[in-house]
Protein backbone atom coordinates (compact mmCIF):
# COMPACT_ATOMS: atom_id res chain seq x y z
CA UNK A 1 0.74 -11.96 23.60
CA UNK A 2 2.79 -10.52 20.41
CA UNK A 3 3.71 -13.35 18.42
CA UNK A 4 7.33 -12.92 16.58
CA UNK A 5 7.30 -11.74 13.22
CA UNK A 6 8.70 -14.38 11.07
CA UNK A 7 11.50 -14.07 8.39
CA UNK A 8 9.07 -13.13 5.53
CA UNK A 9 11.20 -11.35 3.24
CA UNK A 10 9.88 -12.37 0.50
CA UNK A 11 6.79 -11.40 1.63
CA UNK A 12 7.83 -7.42 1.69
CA UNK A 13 9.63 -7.75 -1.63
CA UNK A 14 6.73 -8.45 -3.07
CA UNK A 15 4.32 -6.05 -1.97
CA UNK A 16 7.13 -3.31 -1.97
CA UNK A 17 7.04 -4.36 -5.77
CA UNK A 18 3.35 -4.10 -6.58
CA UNK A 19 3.16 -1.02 -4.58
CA UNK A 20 5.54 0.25 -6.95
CA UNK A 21 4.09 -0.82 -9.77
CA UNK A 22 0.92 0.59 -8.61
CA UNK A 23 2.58 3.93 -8.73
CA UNK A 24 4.28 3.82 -11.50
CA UNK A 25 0.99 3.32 -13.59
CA UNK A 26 -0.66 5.56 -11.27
CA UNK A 27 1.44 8.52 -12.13
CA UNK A 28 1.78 7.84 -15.97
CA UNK A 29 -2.56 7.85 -15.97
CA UNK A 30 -2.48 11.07 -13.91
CA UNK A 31 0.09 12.96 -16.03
CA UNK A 32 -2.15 11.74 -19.00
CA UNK A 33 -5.29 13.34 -17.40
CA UNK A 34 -2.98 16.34 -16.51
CA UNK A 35 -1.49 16.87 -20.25
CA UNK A 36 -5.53 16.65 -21.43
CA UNK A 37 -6.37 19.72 -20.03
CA UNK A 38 -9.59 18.54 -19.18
CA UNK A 39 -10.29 18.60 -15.60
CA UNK A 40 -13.88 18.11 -13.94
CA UNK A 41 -14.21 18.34 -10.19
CA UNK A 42 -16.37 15.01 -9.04
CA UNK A 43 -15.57 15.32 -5.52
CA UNK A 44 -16.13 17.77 -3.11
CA UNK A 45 -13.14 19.11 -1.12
CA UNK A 46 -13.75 17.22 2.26
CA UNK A 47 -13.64 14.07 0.16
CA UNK A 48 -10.73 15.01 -1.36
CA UNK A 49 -8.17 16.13 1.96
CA UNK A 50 -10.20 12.20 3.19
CA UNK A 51 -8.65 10.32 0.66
CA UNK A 52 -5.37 12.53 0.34
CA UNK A 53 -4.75 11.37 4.43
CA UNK A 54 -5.87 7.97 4.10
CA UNK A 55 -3.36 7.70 0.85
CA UNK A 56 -0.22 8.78 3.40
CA UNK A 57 -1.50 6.82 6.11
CA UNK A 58 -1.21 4.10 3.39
CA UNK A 59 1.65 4.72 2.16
CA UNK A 60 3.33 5.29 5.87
CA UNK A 61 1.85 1.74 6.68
CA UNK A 62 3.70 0.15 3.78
CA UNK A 63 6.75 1.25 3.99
CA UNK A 64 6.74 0.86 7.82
CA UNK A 65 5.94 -3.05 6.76
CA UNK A 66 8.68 -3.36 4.16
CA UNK A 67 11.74 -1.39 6.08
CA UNK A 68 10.70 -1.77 9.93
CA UNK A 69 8.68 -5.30 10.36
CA UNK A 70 9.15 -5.34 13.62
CA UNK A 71 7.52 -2.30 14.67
CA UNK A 72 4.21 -3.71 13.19
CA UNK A 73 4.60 -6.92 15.68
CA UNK A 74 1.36 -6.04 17.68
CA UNK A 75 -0.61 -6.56 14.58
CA UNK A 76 0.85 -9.69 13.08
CA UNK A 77 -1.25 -12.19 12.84
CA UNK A 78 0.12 -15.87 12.46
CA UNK A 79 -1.92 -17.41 9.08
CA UNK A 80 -0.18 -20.50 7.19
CA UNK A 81 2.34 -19.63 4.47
CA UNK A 82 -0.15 -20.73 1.90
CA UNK A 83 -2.68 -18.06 2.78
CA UNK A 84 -0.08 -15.44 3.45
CA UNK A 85 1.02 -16.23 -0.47
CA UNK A 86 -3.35 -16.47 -1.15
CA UNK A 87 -3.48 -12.82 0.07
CA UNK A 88 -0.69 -11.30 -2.43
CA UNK A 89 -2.35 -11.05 -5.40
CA UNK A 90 -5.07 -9.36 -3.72
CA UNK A 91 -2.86 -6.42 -2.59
């Protein structure tokens, strides 16, 4: 049974915020590293193309959840409002 999403637009404002505030300092730490010139290769390349697929995969799931909700209906899950707002500043 797929259970309705519910009106949770707060919800996707906030996570479309902290994603892109995630970003944000994300980029200004990598352009940091970049204007360094020091660069060190930890990982190997299979590792690398891993996390580089997982990232869009990420990135396709959240902004699926903050513009089209309701294509993400199979997965809802119905929690109380007071977890839901728990579980945002683990995100």
């Amino acid at each position: 049974m797929i259970v309705p999403v519910p009106d949770d637009i707060e919800f996707r404002i906030s996570i479309a915020v902290l994603f892109a505030l995630t970003l944000i300092v994300r980029s200004y730490y990598q352009l940091q590293s970049l204007r360094s010139g020091k660069s060190e290769k930890f990982e190997s390349p299979g590792n690398v193309a891993f996390r580089s697929i997982a990232g869009v995969a990420l990135f396709c799931g959240i902004a699926v959840y903050v513009l089209r909700p309701q294509w993400l209906e199979w997965a809802s899950v119905p929690f109380p409002l007071w977890l839901r707002w728990l579980g945002v500043p683990v995100e």
